[in-house]
PDB file of N, CA and C in Angstrom:
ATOM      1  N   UNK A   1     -10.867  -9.189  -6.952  1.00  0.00           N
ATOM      2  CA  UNK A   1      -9.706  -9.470  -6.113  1.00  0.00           C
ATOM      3  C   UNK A   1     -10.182 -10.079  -4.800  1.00  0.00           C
ATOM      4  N   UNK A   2      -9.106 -10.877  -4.188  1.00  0.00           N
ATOM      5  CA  UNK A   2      -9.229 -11.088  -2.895  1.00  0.00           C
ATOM      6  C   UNK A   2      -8.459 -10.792  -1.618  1.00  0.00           C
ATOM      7  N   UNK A   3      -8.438 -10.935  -0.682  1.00  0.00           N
ATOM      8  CA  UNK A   3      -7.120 -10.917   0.274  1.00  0.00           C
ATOM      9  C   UNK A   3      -6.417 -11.868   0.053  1.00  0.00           C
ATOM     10  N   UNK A   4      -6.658 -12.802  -0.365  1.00  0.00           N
ATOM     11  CA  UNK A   4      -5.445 -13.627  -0.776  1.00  0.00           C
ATOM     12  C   UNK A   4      -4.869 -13.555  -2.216  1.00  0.00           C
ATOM     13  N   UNK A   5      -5.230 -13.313  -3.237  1.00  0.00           N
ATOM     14  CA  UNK A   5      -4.574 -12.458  -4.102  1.00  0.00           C
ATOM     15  C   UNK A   5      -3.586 -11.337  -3.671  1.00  0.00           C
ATOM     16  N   UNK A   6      -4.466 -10.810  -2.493  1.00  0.00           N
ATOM     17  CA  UNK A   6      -3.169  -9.564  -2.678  1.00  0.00           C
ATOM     18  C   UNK A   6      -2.343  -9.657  -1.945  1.00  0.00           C
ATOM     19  N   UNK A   7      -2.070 -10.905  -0.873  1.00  0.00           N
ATOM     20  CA  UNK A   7      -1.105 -11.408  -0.406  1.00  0.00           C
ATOM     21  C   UNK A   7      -0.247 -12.152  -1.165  1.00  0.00           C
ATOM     22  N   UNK A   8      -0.859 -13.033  -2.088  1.00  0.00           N
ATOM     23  CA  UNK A   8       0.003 -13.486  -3.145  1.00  0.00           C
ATOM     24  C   UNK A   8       0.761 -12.119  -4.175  1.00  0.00           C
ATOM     25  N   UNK A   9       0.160 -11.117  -4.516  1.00  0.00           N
ATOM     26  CA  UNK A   9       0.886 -10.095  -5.364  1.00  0.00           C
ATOM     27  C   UNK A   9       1.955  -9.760  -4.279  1.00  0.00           C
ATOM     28  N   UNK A  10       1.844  -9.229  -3.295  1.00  0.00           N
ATOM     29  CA  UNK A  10       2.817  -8.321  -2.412  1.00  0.00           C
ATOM     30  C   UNK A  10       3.442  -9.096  -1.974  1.00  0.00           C
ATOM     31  N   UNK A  11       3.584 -10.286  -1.199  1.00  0.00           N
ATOM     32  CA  UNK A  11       4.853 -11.380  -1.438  1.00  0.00           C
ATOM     33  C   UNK A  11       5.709 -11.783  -2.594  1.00  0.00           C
ATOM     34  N   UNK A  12       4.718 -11.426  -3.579  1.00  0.00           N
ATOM     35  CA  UNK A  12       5.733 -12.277  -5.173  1.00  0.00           C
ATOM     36  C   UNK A  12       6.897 -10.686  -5.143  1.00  0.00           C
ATOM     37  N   UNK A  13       6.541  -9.270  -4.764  1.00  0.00           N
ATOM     38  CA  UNK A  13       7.247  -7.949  -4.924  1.00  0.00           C
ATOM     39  C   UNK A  13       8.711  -8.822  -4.169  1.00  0.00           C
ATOM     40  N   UNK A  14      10.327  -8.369  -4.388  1.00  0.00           N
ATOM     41  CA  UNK A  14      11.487  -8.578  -4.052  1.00  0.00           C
ATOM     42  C   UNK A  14      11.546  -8.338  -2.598  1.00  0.00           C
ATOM     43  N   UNK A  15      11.902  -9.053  -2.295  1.00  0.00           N
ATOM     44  CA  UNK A  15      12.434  -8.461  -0.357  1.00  0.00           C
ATOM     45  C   UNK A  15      11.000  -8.690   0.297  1.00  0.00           C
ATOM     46  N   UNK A  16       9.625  -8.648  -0.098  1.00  0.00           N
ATOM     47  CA  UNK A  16       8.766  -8.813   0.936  1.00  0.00           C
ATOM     48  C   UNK A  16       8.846  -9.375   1.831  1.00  0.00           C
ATOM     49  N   UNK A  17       8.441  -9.358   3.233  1.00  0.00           N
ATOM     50  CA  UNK A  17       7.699 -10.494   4.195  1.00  0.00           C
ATOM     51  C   UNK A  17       6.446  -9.731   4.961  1.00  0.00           C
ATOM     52  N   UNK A  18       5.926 -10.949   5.261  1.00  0.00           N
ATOM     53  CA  UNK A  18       4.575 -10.850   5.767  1.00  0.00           C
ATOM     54  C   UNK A  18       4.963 -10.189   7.506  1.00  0.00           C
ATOM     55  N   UNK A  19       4.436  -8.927   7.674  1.00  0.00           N
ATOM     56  CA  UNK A  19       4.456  -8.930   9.197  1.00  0.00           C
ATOM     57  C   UNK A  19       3.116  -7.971  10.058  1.00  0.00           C
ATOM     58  N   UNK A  20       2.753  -8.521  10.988  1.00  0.00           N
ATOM     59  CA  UNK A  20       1.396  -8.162  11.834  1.00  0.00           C
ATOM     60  C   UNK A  20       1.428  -6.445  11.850  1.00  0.00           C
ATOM     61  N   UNK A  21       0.715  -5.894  11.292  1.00  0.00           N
ATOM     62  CA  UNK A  21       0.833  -3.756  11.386  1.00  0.00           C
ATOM     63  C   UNK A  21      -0.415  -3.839  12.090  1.00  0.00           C
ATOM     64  N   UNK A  22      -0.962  -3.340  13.366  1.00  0.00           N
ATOM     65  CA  UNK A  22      -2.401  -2.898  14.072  1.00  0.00           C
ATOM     66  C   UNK A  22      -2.868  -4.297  13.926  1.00  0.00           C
ATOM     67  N   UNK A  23      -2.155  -5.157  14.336  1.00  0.00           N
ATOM     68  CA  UNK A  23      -2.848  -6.384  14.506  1.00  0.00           C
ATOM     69  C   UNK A  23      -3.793  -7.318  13.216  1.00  0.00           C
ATOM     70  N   UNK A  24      -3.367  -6.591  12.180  1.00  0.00           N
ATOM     71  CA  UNK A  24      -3.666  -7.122  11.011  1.00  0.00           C
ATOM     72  C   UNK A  24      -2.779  -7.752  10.109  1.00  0.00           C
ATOM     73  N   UNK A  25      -2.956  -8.534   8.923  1.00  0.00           N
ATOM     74  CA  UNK A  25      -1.170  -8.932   8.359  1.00  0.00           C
ATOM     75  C   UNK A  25      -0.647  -7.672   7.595  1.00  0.00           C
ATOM     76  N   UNK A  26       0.440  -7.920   7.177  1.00  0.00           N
ATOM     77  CA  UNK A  26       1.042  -6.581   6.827  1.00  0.00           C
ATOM     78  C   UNK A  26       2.028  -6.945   5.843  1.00  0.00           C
ATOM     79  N   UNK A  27       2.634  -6.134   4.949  1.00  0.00           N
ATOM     80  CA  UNK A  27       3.548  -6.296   4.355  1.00  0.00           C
ATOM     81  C   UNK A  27       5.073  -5.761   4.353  1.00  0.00           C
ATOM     82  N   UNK A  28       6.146  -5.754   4.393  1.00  0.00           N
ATOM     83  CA  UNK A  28       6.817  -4.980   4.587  1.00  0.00           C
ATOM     84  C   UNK A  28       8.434  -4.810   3.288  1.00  0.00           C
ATOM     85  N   UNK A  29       9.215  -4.399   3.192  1.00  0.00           N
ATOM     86  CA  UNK A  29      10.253  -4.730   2.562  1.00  0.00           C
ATOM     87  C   UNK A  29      11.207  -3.760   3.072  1.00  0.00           C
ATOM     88  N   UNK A  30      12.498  -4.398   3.290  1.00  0.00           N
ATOM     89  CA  UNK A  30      13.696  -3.635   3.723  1.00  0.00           C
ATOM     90  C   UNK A  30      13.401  -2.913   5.421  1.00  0.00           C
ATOM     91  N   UNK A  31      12.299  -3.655   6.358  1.00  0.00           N
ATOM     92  CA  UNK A  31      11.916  -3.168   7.325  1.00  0.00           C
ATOM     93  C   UNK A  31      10.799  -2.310   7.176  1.00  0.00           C
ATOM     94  N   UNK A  32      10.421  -1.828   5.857  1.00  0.00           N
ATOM     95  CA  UNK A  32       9.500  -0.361   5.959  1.00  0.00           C
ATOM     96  C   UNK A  32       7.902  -1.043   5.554  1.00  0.00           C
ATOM     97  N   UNK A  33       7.132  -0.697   5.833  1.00  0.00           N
ATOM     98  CA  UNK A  33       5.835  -1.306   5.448  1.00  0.00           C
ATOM     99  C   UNK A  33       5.236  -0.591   4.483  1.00  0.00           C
ATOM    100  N   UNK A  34       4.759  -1.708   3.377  1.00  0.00           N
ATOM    101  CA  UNK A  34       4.303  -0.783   2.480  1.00  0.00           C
ATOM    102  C   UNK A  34       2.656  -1.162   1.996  1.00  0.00           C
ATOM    103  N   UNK A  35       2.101  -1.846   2.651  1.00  0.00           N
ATOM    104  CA  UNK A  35       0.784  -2.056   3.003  1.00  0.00           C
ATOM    105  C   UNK A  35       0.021  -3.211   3.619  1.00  0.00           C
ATOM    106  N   UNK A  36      -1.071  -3.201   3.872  1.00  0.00           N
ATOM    107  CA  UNK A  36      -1.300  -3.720   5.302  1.00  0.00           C
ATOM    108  C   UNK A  36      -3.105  -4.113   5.207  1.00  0.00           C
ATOM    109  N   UNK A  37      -3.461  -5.339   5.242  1.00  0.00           N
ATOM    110  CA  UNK A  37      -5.083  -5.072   5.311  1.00  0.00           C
ATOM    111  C   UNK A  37      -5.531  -4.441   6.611  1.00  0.00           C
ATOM    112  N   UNK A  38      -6.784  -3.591   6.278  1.00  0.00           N
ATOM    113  CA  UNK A  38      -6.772  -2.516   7.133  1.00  0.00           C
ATOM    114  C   UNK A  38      -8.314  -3.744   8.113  1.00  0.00           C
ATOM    115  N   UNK A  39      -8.273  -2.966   9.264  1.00  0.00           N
ATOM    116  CA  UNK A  39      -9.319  -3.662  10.010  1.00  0.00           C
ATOM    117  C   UNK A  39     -10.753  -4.111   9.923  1.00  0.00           C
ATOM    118  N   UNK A  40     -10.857  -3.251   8.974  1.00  0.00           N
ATOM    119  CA  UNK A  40     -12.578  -3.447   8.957  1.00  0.00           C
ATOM    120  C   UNK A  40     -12.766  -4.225   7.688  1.00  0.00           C
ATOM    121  N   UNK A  41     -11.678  -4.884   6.850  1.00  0.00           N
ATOM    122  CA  UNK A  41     -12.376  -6.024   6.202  1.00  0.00           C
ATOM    123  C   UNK A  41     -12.468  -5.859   4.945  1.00  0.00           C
ATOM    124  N   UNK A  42     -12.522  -4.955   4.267  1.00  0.00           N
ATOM    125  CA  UNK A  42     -12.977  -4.717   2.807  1.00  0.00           C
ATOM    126  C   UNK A  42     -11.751  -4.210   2.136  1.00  0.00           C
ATOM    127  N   UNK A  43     -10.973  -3.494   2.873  1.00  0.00           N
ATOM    128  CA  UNK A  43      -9.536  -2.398   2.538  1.00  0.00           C
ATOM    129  C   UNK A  43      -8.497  -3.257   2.766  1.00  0.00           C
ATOM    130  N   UNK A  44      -7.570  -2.699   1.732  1.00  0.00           N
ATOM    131  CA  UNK A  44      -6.065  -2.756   2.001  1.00  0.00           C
ATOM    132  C   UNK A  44      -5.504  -1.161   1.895  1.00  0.00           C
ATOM    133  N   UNK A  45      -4.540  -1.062   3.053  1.00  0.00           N
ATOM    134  CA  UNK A  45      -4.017   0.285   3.177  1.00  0.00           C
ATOM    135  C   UNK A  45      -2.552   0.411   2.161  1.00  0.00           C
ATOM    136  N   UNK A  46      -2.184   1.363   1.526  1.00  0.00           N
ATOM    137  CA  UNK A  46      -1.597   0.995   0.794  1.00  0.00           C
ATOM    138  C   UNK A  46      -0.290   2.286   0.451  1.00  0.00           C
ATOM    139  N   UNK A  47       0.488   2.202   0.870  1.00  0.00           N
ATOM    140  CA  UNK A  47       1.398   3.787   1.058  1.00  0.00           C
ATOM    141  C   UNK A  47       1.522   4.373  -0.907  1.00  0.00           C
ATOM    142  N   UNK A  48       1.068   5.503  -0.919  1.00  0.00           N
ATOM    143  CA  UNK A  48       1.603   6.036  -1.823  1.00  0.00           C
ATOM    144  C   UNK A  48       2.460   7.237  -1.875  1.00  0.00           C
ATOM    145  N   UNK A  49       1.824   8.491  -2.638  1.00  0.00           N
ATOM    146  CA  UNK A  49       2.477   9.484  -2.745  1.00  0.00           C
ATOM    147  C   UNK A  49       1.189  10.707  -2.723  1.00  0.00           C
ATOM    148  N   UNK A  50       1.176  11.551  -1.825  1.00  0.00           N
ATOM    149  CA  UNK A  50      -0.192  13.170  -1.563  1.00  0.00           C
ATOM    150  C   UNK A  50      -0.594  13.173  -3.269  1.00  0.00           C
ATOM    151  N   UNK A  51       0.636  13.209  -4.079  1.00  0.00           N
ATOM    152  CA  UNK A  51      -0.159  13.777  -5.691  1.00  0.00           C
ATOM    153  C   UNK A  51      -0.902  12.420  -5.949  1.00  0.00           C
ATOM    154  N   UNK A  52       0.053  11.350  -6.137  1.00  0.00           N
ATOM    155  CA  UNK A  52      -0.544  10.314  -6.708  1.00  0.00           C
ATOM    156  C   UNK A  52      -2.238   9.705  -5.703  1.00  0.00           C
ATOM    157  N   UNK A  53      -1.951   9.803  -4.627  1.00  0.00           N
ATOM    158  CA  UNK A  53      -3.608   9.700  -4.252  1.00  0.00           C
ATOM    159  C   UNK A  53      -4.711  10.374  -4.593  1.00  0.00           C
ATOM    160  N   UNK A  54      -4.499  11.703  -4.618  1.00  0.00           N
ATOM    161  CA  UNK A  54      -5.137  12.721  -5.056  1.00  0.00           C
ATOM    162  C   UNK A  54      -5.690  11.967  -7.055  1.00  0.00           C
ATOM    163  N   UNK A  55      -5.007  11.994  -7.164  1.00  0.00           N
ATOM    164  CA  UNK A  55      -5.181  11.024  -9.398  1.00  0.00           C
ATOM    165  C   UNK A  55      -6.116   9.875  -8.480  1.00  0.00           C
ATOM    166  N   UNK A  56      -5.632   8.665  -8.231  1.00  0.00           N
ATOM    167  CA  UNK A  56      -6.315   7.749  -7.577  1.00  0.00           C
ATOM    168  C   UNK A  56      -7.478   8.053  -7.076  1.00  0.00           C
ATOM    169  N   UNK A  57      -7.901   9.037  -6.151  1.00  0.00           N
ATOM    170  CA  UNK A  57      -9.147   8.918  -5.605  1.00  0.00           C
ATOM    171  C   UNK A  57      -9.925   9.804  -6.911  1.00  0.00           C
ATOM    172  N   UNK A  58      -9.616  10.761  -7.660  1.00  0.00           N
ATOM    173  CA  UNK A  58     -10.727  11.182  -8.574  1.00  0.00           C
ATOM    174  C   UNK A  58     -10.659  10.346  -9.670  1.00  0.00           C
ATOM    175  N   UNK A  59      -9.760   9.679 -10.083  1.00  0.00           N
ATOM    176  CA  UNK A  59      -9.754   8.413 -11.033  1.00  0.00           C
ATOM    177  C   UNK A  59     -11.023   7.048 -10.619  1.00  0.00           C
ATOM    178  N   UNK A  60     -10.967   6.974  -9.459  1.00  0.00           N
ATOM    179  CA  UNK A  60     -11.803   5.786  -9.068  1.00  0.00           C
ATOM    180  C   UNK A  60     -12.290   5.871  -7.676  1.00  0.00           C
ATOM    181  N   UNK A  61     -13.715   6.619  -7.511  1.00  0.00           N
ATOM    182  CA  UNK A  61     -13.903   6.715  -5.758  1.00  0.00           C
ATOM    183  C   UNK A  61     -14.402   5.524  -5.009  1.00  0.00           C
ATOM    184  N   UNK A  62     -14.866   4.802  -6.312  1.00  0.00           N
ATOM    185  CA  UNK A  62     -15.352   3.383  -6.095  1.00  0.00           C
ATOM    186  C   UNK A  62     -14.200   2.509  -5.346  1.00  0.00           C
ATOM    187  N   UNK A  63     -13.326   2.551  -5.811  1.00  0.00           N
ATOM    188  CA  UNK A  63     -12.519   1.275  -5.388  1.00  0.00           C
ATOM    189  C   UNK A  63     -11.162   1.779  -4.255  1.00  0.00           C
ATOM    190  N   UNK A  64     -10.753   3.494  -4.369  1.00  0.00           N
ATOM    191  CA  UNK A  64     -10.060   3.876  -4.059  1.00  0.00           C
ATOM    192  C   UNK A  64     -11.073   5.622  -2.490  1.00  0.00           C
ATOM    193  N   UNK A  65     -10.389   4.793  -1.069  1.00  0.00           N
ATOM    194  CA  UNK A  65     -11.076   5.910  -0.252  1.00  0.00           C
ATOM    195  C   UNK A  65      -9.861   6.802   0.802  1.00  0.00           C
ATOM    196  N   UNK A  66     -10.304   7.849   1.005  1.00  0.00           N
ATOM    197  CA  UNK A  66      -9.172   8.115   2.137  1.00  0.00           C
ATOM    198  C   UNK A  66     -10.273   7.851   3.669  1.00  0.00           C
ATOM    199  N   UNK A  67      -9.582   8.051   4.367  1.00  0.00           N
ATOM    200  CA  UNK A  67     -10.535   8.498   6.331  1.00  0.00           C
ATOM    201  C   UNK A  67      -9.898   9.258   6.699  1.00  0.00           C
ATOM    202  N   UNK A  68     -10.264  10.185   7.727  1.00  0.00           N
ATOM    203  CA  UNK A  68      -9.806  11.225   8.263  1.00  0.00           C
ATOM    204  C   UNK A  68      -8.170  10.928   8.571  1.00  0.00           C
ATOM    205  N   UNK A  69      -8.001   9.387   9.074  1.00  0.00           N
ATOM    206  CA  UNK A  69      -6.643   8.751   9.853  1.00  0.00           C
ATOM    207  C   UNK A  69      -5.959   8.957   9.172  1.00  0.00           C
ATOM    208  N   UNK A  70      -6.094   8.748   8.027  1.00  0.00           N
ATOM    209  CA  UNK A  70      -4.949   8.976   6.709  1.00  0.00           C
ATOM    210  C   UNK A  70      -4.791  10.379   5.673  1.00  0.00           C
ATOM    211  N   UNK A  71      -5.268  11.328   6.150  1.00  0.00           N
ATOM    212  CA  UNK A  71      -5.383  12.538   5.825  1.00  0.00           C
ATOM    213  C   UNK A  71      -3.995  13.474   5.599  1.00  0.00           C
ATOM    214  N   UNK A  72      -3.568  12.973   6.426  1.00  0.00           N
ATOM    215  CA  UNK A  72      -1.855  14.027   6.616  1.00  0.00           C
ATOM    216  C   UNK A  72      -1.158  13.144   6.502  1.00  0.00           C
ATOM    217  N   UNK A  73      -1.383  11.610   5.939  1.00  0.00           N
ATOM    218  CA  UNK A  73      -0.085  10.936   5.808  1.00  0.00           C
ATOM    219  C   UNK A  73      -0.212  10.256   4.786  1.00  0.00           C
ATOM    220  N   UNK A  74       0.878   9.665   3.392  1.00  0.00           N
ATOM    221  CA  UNK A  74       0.725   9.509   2.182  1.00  0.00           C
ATOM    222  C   UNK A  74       0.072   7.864   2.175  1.00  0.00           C
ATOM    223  N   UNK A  75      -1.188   7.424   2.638  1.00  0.00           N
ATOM    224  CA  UNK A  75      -1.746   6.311   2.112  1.00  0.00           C
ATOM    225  C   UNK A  75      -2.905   6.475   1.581  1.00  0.00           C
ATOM    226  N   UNK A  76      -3.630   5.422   1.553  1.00  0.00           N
ATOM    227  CA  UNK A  76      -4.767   5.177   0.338  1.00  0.00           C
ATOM    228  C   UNK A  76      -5.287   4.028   0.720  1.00  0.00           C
ATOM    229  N   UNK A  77      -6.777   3.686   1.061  1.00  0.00           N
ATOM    230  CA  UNK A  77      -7.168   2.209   1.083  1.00  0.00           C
ATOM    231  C   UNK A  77      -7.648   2.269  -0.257  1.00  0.00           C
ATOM    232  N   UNK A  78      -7.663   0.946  -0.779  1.00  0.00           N
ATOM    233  CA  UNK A  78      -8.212   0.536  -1.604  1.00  0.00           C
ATOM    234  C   UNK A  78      -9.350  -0.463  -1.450  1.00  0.00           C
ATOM    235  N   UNK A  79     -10.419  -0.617  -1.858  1.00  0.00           N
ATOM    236  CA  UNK A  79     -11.430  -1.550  -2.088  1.00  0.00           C
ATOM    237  C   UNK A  79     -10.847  -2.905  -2.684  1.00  0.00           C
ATOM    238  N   UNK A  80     -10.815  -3.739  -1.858  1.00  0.00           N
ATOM    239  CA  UNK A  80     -10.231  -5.229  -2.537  1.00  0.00           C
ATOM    240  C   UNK A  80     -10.844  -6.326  -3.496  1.00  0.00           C
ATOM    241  N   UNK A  81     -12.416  -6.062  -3.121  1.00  0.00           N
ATOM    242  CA  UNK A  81     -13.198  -6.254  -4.119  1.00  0.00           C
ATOM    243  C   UNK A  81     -13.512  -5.834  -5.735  1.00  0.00           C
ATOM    244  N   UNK A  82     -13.333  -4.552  -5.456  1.00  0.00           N
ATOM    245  CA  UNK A  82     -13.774  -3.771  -6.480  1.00  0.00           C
ATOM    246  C   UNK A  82     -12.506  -3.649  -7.247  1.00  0.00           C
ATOM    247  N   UNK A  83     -11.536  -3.583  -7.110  1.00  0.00           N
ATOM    248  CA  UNK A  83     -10.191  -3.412  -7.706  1.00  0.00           C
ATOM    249  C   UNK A  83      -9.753  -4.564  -8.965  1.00  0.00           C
ATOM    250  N   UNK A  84      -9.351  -4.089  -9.926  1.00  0.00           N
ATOM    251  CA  UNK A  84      -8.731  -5.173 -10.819  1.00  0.00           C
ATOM    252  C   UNK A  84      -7.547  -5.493 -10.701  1.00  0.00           C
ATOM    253  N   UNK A  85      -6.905  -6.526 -10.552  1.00  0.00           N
ATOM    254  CA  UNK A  85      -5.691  -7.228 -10.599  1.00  0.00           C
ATOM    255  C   UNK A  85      -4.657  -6.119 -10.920  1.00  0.00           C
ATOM    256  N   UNK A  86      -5.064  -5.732 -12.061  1.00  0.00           N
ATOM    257  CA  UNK A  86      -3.985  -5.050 -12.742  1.00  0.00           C
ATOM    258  C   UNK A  86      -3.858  -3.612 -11.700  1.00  0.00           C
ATOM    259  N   UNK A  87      -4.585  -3.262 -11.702  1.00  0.00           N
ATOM    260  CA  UNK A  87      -4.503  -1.824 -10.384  1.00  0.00           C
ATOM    261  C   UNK A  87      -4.097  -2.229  -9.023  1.00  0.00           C
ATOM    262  N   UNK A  88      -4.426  -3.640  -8.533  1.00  0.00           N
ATOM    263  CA  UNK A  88      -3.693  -3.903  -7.505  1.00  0.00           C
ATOM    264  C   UNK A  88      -2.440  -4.006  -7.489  1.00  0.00           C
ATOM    265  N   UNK A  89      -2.050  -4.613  -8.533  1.00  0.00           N
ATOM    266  CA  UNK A  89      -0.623  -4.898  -8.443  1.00  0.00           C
ATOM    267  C   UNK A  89       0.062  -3.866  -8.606  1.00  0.00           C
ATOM    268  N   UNK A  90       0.007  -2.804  -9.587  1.00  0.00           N
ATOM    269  CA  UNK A  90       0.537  -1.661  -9.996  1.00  0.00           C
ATOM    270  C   UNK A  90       0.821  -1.055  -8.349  1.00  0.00           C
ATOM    271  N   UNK A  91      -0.190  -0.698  -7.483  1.00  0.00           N
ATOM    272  CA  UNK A  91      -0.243  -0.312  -6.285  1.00  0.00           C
ATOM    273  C   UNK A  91       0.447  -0.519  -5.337  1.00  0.00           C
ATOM    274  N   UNK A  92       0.516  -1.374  -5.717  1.00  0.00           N
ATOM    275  CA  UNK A  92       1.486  -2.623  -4.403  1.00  0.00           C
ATOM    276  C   UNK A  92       2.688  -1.967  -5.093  1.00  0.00           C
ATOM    277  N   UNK A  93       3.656  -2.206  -6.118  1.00  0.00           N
ATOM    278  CA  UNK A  93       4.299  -2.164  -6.882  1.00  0.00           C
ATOM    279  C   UNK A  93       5.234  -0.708  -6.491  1.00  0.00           C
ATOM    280  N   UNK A  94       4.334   0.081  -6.690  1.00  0.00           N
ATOM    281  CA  UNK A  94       4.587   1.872  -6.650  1.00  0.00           C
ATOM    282  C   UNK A  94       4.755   1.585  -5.046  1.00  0.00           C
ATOM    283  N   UNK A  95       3.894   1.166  -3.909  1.00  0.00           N
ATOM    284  CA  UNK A  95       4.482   0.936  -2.685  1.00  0.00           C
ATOM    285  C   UNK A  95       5.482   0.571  -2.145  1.00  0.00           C
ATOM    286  N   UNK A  96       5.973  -0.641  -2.484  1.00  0.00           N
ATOM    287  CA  UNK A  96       7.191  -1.030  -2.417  1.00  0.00           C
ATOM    288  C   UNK A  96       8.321  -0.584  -2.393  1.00  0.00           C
ATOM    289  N   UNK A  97       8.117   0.312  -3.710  1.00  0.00           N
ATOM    290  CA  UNK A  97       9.371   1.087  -4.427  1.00  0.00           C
ATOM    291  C   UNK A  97       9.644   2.285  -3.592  1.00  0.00           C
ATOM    292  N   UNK A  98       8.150   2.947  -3.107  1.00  0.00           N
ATOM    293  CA  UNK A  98       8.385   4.027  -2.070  1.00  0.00           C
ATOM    294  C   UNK A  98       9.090   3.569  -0.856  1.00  0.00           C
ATOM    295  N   UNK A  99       8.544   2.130  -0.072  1.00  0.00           N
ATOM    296  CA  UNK A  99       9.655   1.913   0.995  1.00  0.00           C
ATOM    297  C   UNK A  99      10.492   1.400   0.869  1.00  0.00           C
ATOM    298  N   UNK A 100      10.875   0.410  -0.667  1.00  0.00           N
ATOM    299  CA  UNK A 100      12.577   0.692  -0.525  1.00  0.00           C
ATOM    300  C   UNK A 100      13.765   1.859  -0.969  1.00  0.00           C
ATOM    301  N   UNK A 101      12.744   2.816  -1.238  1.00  0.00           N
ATOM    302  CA  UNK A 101      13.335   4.391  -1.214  1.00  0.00           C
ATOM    303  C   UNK A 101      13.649   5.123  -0.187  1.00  0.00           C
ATOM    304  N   UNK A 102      12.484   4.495   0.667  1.00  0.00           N
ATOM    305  CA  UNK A 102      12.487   4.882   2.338  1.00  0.00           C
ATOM    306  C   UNK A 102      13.643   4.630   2.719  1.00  0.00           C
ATOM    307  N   UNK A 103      14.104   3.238   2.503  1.00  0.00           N
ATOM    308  CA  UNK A 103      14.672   2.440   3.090  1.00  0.00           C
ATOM    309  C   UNK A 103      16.555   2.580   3.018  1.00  0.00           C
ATOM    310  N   UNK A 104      16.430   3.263   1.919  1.00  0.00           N
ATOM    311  CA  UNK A 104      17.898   3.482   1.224  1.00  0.00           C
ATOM    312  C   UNK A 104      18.766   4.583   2.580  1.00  0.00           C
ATOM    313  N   UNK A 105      19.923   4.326   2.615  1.00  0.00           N
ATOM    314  CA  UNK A 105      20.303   5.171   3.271  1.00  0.00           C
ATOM    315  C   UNK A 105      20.811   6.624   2.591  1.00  0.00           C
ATOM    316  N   UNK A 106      20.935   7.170   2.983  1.00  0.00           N
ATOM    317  CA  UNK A 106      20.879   8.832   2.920  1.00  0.00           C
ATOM    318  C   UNK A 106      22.314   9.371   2.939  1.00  0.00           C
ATOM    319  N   UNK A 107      22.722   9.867   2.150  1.00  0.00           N
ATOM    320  CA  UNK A 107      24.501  10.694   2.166  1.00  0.00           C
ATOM    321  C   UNK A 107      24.253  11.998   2.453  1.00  0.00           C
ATOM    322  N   UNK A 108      25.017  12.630   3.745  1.00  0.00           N
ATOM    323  CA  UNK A 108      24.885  13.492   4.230  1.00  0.00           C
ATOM    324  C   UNK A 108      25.763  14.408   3.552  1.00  0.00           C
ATOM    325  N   UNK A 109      25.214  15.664   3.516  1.00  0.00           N
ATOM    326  CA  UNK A 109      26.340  16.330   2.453  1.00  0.00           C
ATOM    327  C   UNK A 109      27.187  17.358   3.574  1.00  0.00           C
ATOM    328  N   UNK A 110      28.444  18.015   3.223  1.00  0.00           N
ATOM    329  CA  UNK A 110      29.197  18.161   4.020  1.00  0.00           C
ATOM    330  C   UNK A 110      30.073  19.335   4.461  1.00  0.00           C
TER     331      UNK A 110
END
């Protein structure tokens, strides 16, 4: 993979646009961001879900890392190199869907 692959996957996702997160490019849909190349070059940050990272990082420590920063909050970098197409996209994919879940508004019950 490349960074431009995975700008091409996460733009082709519905509703994307490209927008700057920590001064890096970013992705977003429906306002909510759902991943972002991370600063140091090798990573894309990538929102998931506490269980589903947890599968991800013992599934693949190679391609998939946490850092302390992301410890208490549901993301995941991924290795952009090391990653196959098909796992990127899936990723991106499951992201998306989480922030346009985010994104949905909420019925208050009464």
């Amino acid at each position: 993979m490349t960074f431009e692959a995975v700008r091409k996957l996460a733009l082709g996702l519905r509703g994307t646009v490209e927008a700057p997160s920590y001064r890096t490019p970013g992705f977003k849909v429906a306002g909510k961001l759902f991943a972002r190349f991370h600063e140091h070059g090798e990573w894309v940050v990538v929102r998931t879900t506490f269980e589903r990272r947890e599968e991800l990082l013992a599934s693949d420590p190679q391609t998939f890392t946490l850092t302390p920063h992301y410890r208490d909050h549901p993301w995941i970098l991924v290795r952009v190199e090391d990653c196959p197409v098909a796992t990127m996209r899936l990723a991106l994919r499951d992201a998306h869907a989480l922030a346009m879940d985010e994104a949905k508004p909420r019925v208050r019950g009464g």
